[in-house]
C-alpha atoms as a PDB file:
ATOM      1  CA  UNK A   1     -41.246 -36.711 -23.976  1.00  0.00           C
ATOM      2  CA  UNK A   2     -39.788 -40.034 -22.719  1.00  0.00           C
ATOM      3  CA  UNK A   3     -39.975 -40.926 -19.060  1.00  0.00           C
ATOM      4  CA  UNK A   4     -36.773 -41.126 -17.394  1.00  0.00           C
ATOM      5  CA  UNK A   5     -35.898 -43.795 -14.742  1.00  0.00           C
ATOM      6  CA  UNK A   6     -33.791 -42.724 -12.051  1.00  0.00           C
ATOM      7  CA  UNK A   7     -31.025 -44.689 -10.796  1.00  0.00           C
ATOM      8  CA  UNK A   8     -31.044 -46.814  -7.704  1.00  0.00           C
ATOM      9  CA  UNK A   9     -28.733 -47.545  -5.772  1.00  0.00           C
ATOM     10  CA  UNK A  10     -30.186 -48.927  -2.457  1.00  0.00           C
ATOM     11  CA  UNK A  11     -27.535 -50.457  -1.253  1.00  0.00           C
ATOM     12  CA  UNK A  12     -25.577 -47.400   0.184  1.00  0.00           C
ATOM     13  CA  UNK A  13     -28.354 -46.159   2.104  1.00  0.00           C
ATOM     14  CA  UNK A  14     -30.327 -49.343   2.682  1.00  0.00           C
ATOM     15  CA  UNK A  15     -30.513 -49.886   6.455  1.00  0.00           C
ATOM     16  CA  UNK A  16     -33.480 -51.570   8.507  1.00  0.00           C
ATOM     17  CA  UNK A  17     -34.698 -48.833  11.656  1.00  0.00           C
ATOM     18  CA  UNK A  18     -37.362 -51.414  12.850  1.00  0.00           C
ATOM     19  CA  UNK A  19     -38.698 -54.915  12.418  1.00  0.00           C
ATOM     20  CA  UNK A  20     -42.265 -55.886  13.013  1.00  0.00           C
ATOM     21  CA  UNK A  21     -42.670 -59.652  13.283  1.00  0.00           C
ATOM     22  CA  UNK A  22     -45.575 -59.937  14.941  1.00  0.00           C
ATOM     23  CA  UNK A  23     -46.968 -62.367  17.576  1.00  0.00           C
ATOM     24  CA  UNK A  24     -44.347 -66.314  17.592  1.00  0.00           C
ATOM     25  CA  UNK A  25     -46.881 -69.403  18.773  1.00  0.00           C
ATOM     26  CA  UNK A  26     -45.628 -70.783  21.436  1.00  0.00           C
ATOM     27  CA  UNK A  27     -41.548 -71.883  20.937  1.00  0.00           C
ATOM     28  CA  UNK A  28     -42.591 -71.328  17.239  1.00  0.00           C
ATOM     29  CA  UNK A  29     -39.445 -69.437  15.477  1.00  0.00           C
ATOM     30  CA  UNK A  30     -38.545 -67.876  18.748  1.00  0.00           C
ATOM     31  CA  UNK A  31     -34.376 -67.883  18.519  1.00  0.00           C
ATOM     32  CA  UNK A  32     -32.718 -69.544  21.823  1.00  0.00           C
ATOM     33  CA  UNK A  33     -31.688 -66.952  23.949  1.00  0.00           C
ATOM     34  CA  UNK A  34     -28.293 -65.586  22.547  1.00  0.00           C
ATOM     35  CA  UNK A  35     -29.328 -66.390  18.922  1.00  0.00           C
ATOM     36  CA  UNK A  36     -28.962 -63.589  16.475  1.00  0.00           C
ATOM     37  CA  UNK A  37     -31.310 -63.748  13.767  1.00  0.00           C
ATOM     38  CA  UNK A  38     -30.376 -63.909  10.401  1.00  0.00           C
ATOM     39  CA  UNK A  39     -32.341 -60.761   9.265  1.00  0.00           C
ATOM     40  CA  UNK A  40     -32.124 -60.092   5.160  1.00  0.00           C
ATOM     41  CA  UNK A  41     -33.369 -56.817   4.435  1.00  0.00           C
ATOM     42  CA  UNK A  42     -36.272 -55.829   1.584  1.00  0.00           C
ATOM     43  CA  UNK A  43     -35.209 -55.049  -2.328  1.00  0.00           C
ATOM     44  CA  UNK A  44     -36.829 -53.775  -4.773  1.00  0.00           C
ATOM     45  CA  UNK A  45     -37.980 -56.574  -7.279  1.00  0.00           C
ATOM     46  CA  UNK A  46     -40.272 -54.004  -9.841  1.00  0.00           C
ATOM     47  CA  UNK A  47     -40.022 -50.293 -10.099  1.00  0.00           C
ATOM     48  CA  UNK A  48     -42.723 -48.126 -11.538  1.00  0.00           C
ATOM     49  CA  UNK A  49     -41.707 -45.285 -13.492  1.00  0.00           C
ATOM     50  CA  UNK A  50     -42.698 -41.558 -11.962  1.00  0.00           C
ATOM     51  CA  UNK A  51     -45.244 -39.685 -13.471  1.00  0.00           C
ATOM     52  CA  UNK A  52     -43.315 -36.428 -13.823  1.00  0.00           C
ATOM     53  CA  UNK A  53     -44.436 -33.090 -14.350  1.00  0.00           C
ATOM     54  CA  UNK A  54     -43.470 -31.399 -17.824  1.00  0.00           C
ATOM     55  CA  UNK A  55     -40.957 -29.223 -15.596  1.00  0.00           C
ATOM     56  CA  UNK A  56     -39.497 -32.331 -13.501  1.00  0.00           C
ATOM     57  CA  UNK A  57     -38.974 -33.857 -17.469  1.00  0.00           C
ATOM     58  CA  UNK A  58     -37.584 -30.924 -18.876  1.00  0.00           C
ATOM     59  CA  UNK A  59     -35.334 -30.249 -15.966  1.00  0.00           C
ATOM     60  CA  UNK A  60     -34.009 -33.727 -15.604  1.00  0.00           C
ATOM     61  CA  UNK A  61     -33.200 -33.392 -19.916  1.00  0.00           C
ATOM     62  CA  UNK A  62     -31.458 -30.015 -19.143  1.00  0.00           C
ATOM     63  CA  UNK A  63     -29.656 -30.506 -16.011  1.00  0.00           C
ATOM     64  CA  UNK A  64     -26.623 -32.157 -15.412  1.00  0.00           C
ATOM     65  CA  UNK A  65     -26.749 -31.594 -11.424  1.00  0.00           C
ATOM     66  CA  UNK A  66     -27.116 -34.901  -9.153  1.00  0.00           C
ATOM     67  CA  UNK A  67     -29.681 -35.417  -7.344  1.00  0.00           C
ATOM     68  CA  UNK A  68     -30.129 -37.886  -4.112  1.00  0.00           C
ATOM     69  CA  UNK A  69     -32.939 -38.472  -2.356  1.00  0.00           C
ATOM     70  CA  UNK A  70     -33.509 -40.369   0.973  1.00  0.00           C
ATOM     71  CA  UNK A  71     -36.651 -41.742   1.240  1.00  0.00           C
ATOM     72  CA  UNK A  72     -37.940 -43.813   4.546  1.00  0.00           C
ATOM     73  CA  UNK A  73     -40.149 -47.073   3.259  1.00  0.00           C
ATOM     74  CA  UNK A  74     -42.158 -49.210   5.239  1.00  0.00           C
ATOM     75  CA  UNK A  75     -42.420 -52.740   3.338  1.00  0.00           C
ATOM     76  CA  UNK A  76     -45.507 -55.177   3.438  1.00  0.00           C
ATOM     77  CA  UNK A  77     -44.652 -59.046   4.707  1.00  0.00           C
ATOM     78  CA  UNK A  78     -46.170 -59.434   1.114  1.00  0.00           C
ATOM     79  CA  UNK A  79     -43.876 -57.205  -0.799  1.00  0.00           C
ATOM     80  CA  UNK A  80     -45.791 -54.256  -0.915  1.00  0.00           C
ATOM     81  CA  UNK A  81     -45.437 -50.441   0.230  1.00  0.00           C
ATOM     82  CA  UNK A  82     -47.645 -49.305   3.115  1.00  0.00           C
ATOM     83  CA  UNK A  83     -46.261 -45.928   3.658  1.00  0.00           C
ATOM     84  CA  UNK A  84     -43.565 -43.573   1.765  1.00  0.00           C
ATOM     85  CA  UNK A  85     -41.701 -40.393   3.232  1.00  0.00           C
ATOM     86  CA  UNK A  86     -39.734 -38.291   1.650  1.00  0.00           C
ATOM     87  CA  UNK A  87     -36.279 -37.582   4.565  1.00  0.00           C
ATOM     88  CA  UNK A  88     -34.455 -35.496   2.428  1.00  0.00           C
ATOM     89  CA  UNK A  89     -33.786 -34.658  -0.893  1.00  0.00           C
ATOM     90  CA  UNK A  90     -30.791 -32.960  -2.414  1.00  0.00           C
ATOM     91  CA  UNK A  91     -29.322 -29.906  -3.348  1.00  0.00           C
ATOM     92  CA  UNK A  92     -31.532 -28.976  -0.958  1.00  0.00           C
ATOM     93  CA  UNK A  93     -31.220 -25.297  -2.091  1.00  0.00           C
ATOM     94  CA  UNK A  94     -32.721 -27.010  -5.180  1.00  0.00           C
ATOM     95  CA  UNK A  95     -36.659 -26.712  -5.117  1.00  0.00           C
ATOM     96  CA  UNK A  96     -36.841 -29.397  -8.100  1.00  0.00           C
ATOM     97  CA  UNK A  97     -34.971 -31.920  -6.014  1.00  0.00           C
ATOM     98  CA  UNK A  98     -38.057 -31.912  -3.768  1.00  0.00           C
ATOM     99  CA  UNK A  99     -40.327 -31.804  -6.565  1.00  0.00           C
ATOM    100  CA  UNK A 100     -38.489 -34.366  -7.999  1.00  0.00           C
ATOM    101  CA  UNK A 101     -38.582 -36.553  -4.353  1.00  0.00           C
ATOM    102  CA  UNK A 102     -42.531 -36.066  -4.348  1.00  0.00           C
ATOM    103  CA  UNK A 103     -43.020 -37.529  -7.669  1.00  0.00           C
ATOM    104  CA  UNK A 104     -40.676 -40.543  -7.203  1.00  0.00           C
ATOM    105  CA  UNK A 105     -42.122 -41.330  -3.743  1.00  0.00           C
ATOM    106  CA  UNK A 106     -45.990 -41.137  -5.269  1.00  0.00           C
ATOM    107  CA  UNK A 107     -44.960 -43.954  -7.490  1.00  0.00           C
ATOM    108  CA  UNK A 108     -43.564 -46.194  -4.689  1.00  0.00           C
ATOM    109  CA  UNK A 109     -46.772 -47.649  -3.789  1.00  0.00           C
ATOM    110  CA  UNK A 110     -46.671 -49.435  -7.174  1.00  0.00           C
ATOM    111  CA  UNK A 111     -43.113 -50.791  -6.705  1.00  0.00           C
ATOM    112  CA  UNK A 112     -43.049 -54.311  -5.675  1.00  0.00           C
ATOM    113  CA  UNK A 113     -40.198 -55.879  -2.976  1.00  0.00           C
ATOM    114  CA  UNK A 114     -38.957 -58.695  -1.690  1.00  0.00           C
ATOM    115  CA  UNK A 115     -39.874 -58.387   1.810  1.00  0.00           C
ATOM    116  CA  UNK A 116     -37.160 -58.468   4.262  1.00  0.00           C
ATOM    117  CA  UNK A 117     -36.954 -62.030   6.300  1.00  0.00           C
ATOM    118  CA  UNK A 118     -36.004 -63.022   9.649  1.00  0.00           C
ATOM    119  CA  UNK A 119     -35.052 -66.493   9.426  1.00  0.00           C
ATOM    120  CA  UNK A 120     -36.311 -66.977   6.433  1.00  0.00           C
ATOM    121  CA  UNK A 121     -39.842 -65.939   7.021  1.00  0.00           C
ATOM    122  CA  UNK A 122     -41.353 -62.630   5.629  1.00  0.00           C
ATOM    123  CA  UNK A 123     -41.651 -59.599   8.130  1.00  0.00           C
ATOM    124  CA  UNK A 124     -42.988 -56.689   7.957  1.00  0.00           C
ATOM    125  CA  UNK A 125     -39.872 -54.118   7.979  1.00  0.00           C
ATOM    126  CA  UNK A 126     -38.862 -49.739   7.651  1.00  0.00           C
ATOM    127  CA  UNK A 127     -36.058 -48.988   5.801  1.00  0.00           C
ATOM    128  CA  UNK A 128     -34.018 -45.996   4.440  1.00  0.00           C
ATOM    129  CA  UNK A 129     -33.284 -45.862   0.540  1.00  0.00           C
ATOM    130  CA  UNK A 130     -31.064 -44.013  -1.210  1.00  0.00           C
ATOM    131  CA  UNK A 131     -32.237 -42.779  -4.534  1.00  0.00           C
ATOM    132  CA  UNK A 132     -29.455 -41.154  -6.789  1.00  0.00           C
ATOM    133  CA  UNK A 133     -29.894 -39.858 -10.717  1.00  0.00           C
ATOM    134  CA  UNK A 134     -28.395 -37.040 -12.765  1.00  0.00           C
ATOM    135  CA  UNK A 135     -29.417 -34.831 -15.386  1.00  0.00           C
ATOM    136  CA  UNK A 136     -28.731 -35.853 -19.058  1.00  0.00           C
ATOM    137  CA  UNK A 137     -27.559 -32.472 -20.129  1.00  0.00           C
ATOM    138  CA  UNK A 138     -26.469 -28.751 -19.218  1.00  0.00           C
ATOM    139  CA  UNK A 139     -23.465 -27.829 -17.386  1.00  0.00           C
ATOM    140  CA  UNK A 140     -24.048 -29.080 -13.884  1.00  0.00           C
ATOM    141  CA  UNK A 141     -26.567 -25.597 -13.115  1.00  0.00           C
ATOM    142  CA  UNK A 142     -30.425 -26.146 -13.055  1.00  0.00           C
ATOM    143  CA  UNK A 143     -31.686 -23.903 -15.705  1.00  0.00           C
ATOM    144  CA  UNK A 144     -31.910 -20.311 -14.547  1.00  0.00           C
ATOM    145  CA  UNK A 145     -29.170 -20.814 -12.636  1.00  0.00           C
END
């Protein structure tokens, strides 16, 4: 069965909670007082497909019901993924929305970014991303349903 590739759409959900810069040297790219830095937040540059279950496959072919997941990232200086958490996934009434979440957020770690910059230098950065596919087929019901 073919893998299917969700669809991302980051940027309606893509919102920086914290910054990590780490230690300036001395008047080394500290802003003058006042100065807002011009902060560019991470984006995905290469996405690795899930490894879904047989049901998670079969469900996404049968389904037609959209599903969005939240999912809270914490992005390497060097474009990598240090730590992935599932924040919510919906319907929520929907146990293979969650099963679905788990799957996409184990692949993650193999995604690559563009870190997110301060002033044009690389910085370690936690974000929010909004993850939204939909079923291929069925009429809008998970099977069962």
């Amino acid at each position: 069965m073919p893998k299917r590739r969700p669809v991302l759409l980051p940027a309606l959900l893509l919102t920086l909670a914290s910054l990590s810069c780490g230690p300036a040297s001395q008047g080394e790219g500290v802003p003058p007082p006042g100065h807002r830095p011009a902060l560019m937040q991470p984006e995905v540059l290469q996405q690795v497909d899930p490894d879904f279950t047989e049901a998670t496959a079969k469900f996404l072919d049968t389904s037609n019901v959209k599903l969005r997941v939240v999912f809270h990232i914490a992005v390497r200086r060097d474009g990598t993924a240090s730590a992935v958490k599932v924040v919510s996934a919906e319907p929520a009434e929907l146990p293979a929305a969650r099963t679905f979440a788990e799957e996409v957020a184990a692949s993650i770690p193999k995604w690559r970014f563009r870190p997110a910059t301060v002033n044009g230098a690389p910085v370690d950065a936690e974000f929010n991303f909004l993850l939204e596919t939909q079923g291929a087929g069925g009429e809008g019901q998970a099977p069962g349903r």
